[in-house]
C-alpha atoms as a PDB file:
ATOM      1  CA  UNK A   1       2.293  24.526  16.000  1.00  0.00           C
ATOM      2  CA  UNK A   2       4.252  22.922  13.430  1.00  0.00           C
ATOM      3  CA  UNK A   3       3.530  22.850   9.941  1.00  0.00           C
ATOM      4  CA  UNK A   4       3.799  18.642  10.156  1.00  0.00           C
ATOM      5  CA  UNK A   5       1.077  18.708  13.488  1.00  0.00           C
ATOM      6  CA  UNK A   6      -1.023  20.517  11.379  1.00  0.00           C
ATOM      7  CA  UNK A   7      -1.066  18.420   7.995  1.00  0.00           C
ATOM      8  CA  UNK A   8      -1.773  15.247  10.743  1.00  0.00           C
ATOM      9  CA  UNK A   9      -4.419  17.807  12.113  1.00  0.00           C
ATOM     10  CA  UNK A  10      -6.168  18.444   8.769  1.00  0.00           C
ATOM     11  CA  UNK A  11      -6.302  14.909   7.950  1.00  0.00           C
ATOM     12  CA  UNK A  12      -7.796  14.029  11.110  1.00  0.00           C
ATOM     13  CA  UNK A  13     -10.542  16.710  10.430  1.00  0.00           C
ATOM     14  CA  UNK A  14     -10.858  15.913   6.808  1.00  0.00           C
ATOM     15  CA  UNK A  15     -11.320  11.833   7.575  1.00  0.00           C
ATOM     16  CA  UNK A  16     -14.343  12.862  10.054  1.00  0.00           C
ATOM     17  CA  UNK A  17     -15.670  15.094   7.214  1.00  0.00           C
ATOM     18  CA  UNK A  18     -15.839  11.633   5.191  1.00  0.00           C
ATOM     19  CA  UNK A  19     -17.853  10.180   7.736  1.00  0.00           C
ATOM     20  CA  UNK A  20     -18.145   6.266   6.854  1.00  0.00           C
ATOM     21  CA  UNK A  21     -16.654   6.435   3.187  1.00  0.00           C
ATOM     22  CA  UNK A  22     -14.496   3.514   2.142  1.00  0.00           C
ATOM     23  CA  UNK A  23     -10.814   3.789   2.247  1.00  0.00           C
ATOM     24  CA  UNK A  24     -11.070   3.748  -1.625  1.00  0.00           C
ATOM     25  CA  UNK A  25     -13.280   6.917  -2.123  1.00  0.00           C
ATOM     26  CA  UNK A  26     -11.104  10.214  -3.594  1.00  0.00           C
ATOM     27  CA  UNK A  27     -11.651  12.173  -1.061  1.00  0.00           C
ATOM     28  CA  UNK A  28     -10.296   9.437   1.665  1.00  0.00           C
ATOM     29  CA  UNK A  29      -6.893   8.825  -0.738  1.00  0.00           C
ATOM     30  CA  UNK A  30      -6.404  11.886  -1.462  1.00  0.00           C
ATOM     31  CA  UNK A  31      -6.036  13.197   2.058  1.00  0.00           C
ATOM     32  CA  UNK A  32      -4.220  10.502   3.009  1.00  0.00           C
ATOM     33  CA  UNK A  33      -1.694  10.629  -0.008  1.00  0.00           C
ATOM     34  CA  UNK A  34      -0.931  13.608   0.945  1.00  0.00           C
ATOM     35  CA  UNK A  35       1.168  12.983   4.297  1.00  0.00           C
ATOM     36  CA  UNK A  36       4.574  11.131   4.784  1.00  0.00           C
ATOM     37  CA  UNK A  37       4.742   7.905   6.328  1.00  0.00           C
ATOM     38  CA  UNK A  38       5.569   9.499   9.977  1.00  0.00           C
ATOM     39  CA  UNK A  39       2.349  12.106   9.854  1.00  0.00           C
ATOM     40  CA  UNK A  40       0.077   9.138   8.664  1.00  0.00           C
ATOM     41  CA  UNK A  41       1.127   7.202  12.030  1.00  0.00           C
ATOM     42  CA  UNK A  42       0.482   9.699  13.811  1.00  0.00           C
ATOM     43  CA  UNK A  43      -3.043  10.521  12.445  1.00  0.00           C
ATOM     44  CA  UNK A  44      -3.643   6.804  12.833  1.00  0.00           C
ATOM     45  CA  UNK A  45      -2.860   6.488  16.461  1.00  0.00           C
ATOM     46  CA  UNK A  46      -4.365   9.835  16.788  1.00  0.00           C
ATOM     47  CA  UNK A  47      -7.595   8.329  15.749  1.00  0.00           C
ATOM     48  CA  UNK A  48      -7.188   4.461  17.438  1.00  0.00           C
ATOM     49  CA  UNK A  49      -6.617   6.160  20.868  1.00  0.00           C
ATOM     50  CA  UNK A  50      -9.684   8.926  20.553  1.00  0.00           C
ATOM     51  CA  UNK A  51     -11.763   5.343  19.201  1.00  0.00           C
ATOM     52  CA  UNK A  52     -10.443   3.268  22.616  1.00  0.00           C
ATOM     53  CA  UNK A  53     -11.324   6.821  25.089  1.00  0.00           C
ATOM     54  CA  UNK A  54     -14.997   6.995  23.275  1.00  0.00           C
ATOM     55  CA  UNK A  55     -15.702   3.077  23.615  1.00  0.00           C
ATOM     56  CA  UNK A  56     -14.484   3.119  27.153  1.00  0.00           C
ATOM     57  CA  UNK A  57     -16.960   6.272  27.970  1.00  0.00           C
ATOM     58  CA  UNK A  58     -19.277   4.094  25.841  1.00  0.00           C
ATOM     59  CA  UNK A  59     -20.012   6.794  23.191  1.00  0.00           C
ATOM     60  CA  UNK A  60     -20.198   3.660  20.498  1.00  0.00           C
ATOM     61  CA  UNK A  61     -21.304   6.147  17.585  1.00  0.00           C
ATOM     62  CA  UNK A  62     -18.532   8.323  18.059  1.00  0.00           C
ATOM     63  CA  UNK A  63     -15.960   6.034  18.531  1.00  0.00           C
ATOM     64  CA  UNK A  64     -17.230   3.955  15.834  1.00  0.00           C
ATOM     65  CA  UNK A  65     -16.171   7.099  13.414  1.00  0.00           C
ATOM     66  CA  UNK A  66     -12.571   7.424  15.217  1.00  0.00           C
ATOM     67  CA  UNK A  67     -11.668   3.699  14.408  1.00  0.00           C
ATOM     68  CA  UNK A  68     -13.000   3.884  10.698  1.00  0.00           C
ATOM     69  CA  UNK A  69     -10.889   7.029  10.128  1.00  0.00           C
ATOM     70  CA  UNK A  70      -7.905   5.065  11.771  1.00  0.00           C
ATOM     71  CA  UNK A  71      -8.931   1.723   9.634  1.00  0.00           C
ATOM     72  CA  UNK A  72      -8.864   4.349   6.015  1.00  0.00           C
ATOM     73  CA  UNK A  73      -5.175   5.340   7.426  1.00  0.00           C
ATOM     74  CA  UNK A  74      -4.522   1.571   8.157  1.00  0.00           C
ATOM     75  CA  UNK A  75      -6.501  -0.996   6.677  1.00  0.00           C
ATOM     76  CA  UNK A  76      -4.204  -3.817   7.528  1.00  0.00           C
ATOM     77  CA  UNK A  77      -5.196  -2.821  11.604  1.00  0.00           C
ATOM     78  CA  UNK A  78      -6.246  -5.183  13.621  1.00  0.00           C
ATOM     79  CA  UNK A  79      -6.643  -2.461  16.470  1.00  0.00           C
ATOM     80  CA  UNK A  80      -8.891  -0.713  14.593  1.00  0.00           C
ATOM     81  CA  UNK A  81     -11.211  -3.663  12.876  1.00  0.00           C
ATOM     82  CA  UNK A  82     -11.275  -4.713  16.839  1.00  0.00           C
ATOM     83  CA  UNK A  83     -12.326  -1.302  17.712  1.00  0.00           C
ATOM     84  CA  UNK A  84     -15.369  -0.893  14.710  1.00  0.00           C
ATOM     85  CA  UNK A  85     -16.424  -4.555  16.088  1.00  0.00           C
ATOM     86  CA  UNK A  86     -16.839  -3.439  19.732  1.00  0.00           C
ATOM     87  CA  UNK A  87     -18.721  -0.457  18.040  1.00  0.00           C
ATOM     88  CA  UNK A  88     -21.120  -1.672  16.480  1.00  0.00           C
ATOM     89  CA  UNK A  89     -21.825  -4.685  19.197  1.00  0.00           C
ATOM     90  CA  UNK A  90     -22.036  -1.541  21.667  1.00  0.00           C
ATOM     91  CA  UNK A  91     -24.816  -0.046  18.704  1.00  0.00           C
ATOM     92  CA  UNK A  92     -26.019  -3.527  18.741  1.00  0.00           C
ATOM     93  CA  UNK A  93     -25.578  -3.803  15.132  1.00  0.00           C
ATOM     94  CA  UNK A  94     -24.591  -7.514  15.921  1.00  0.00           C
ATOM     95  CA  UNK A  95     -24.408  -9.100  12.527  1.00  0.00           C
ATOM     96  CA  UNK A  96     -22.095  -6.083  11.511  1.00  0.00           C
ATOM     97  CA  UNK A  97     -20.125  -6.556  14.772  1.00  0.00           C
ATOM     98  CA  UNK A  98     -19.438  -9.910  13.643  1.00  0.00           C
ATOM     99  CA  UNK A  99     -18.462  -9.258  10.447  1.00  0.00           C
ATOM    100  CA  UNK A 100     -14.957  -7.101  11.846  1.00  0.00           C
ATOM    101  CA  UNK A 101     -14.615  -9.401  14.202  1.00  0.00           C
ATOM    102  CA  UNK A 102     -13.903 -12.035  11.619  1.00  0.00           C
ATOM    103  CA  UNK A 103     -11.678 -10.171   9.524  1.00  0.00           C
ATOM    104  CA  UNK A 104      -9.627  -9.520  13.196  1.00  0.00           C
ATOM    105  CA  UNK A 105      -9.639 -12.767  14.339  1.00  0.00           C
ATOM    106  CA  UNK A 106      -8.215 -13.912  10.188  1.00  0.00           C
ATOM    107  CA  UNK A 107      -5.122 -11.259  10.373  1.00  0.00           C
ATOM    108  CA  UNK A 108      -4.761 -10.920  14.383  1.00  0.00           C
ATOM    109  CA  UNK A 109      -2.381 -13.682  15.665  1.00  0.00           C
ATOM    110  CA  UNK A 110      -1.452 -12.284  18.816  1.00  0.00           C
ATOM    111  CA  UNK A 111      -4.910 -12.037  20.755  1.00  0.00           C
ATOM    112  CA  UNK A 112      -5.252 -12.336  24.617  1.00  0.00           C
ATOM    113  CA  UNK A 113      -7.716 -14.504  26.188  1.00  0.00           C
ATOM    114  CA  UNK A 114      -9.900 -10.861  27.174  1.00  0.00           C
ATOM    115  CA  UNK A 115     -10.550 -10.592  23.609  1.00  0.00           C
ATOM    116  CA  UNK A 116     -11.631 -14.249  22.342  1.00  0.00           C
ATOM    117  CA  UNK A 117     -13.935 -13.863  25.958  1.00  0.00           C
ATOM    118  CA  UNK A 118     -15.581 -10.645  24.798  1.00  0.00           C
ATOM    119  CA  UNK A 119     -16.022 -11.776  21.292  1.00  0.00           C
ATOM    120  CA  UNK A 120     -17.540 -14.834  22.107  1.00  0.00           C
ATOM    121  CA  UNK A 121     -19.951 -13.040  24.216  1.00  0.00           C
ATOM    122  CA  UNK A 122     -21.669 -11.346  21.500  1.00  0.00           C
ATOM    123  CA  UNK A 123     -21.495 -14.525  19.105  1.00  0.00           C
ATOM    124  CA  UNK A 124     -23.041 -16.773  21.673  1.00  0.00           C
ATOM    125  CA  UNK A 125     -25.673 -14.647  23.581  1.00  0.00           C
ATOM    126  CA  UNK A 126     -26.315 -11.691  20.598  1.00  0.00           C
ATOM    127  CA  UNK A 127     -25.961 -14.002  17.311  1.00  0.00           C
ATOM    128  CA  UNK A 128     -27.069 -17.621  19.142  1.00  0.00           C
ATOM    129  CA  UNK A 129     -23.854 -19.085  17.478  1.00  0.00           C
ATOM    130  CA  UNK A 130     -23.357 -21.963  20.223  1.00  0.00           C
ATOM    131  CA  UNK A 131     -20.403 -23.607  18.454  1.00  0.00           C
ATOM    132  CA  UNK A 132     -18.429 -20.763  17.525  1.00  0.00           C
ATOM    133  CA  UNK A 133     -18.757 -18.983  20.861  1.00  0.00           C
ATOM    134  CA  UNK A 134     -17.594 -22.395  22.371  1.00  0.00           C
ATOM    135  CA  UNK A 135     -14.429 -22.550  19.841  1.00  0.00           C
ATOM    136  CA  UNK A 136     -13.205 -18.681  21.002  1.00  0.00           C
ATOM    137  CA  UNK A 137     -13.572 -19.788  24.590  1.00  0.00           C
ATOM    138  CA  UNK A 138     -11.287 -22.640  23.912  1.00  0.00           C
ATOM    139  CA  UNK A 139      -8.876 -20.282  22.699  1.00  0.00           C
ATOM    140  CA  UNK A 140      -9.474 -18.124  25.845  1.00  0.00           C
ATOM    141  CA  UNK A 141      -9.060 -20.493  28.052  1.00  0.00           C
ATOM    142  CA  UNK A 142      -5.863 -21.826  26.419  1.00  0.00           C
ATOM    143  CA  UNK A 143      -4.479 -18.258  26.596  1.00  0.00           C
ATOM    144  CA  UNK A 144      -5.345 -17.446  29.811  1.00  0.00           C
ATOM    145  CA  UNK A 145      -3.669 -20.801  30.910  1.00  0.00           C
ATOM    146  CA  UNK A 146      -0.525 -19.243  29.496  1.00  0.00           C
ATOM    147  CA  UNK A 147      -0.656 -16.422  31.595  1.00  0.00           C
ATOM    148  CA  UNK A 148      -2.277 -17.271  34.886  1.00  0.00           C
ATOM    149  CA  UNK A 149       1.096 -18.092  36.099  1.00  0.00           C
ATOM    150  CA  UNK A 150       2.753 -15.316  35.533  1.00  0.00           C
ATOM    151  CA  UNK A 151       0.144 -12.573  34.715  1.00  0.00           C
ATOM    152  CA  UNK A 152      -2.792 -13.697  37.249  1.00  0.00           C
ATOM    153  CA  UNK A 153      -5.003 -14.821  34.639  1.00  0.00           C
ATOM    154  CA  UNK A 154      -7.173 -17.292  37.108  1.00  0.00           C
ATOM    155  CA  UNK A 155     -10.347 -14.911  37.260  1.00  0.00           C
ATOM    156  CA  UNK A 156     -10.550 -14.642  33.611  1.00  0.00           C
ATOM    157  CA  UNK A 157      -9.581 -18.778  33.191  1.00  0.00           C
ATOM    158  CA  UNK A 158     -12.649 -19.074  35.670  1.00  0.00           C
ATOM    159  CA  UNK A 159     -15.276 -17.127  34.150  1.00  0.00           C
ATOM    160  CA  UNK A 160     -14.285 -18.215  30.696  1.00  0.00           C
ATOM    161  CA  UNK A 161     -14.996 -22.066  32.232  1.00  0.00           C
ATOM    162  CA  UNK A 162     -17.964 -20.579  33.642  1.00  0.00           C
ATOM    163  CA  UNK A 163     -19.011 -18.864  30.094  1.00  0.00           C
ATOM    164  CA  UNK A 164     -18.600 -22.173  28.057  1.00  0.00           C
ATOM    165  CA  UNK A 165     -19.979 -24.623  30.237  1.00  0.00           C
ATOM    166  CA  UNK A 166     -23.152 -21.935  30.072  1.00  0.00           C
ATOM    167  CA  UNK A 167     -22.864 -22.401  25.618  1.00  0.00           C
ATOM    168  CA  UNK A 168     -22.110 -26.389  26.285  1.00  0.00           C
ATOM    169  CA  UNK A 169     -24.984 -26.647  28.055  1.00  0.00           C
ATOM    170  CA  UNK A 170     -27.427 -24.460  26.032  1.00  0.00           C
ATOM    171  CA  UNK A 171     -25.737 -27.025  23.058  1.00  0.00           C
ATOM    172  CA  UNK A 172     -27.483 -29.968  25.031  1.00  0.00           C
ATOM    173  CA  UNK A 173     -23.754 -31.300  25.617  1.00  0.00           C
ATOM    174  CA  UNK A 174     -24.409 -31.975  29.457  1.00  0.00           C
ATOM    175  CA  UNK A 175     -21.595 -33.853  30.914  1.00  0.00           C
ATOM    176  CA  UNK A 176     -19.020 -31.553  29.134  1.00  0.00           C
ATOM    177  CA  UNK A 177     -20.750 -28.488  30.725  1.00  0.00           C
ATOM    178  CA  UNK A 178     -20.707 -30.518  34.248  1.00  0.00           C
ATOM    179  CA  UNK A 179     -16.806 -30.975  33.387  1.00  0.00           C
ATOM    180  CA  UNK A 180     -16.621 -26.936  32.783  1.00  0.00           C
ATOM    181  CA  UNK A 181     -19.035 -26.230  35.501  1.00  0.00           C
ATOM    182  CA  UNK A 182     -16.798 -28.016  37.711  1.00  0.00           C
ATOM    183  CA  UNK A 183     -13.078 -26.329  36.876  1.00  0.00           C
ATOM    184  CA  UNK A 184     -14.818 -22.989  37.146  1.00  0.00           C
ATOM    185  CA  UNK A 185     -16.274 -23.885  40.359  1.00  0.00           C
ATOM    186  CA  UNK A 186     -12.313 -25.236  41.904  1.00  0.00           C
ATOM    187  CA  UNK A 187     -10.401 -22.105  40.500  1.00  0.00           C
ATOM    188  CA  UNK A 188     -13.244 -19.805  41.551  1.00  0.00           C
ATOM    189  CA  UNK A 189     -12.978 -21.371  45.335  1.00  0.00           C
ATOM    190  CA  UNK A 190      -9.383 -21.390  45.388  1.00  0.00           C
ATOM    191  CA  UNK A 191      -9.266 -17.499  44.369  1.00  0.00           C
ATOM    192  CA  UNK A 192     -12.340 -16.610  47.019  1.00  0.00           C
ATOM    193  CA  UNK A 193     -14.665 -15.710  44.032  1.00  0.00           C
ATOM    194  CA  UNK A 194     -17.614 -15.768  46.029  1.00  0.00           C
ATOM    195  CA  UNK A 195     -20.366 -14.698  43.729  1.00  0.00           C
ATOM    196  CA  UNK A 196     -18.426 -17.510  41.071  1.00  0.00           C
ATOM    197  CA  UNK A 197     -18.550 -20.126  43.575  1.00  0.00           C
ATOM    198  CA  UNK A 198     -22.721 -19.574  44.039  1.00  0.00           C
ATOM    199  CA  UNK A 199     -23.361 -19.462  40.299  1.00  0.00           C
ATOM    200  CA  UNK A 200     -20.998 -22.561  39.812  1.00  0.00           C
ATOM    201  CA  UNK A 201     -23.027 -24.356  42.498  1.00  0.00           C
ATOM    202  CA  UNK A 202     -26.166 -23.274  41.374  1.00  0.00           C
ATOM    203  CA  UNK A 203     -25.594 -24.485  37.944  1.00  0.00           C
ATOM    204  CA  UNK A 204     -24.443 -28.112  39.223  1.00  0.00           C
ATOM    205  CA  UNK A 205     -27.070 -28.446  41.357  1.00  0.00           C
ATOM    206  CA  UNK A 206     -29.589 -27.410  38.397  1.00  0.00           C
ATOM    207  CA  UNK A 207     -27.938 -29.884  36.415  1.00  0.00           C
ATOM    208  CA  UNK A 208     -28.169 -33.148  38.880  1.00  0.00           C
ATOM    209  CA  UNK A 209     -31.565 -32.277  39.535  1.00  0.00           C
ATOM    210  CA  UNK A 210     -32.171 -32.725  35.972  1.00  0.00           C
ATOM    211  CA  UNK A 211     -30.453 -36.335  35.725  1.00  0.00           C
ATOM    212  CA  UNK A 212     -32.450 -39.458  34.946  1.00  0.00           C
ATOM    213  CA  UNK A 213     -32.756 -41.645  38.223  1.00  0.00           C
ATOM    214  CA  UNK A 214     -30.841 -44.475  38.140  1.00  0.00           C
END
């Protein structure tokens, strides 16, 4: 093993050791001072991609550590505030969860419409905060329009319809979650989204029941 693996090896081991400190403490700066520019990379991605392996096996303490160490090597990442958000919603620690997720969505300018969806999941149906959940599915929608073309975006374009007509609706804003309701339900039919289709039709049908008679 090379005397540069190692250093990026000791670092790694040393960041764990500080468990949550902030990337201020000594003990954080002083192991990370200690590396060139190519060994603190590589302890960063080191950490990101052990943080993205634990959140996918859903070990959310765990990887919650891995994308701290990564942020104290990085604190400009937007990979790794997006990673501690997921983290903590997956601890439900939702108000915390929120609170990366803001700092990612102020620095992170290139977001996908996966990521404004899954954010405004937890704002709307953890933290109850209707408008905002309704803004980040605007943005998902808008970036999944982008891509459906090209990148077969429509089942994410449908379900994000299908999400914000849901928030639109629990807002008391009825004919604009009708309008939603409805462009979920025509993208869902014309990509066979069966279980889509019944919820879409469900919802409508909910909905006219509850109209006023003429």
């Amino acid at each position: 093993m090379s005397i540069r693996v190692s250093a990026v090896a000791l670092l790694c081991l040393g960041l764990s050791a500080c468990g949550s400190l902030p990337s201020s403490s000594p003990q954080a700066a002083k192991s990370v001072s200690a590396l060139s520019e190519g060994q603190l990379q590589e302890a960063y991605i080191a950490r990101r991609d052990e943080g993205r392996r634990l959140l996918e096996s859903k070990r959310f303490g765990p990887a919650l550590d891995s994308f701290l160490a990564a942020l104290r090597i990085r604190p400009a990442s937007s990979d790794a505030l997006l990673g501690i958000g997921r983290s903590y919603a997956g601890l439900e620690y939702y108000e915390k969860a929120k609170e990366y997720f803001d700092h990612y969505l102020e620095i992170e300018k290139d977001r996908d419409s996966a990521v404004y969806y899954s954010i405004a999941l937890v704002y709307g149906d953890k933290l109850f905060l209707g408008e905002a959940a309704v803004r980040l599915l605007t943005k998902a929608i808008e970036a999944a329009t982008a891509k459906a073309p090209v990148n077969g975006d429509q089942g994410l374009l449908a379900i994000s319809f299908y999400q914000r007509a849901q928030f639109l609706q629990r807002l008391g804003k009825r004919d604009d979650a009708v309008s939603d309701y409805g462009r979920a339900l025509d993208i869902a039919q014309r990509g066979k989204d069966t279980r889509l289709v019944v919820l879409c039709k469900d919802a409508l049908g909910r909905l006219a029941a509850q109209s006023p008679a003429p």
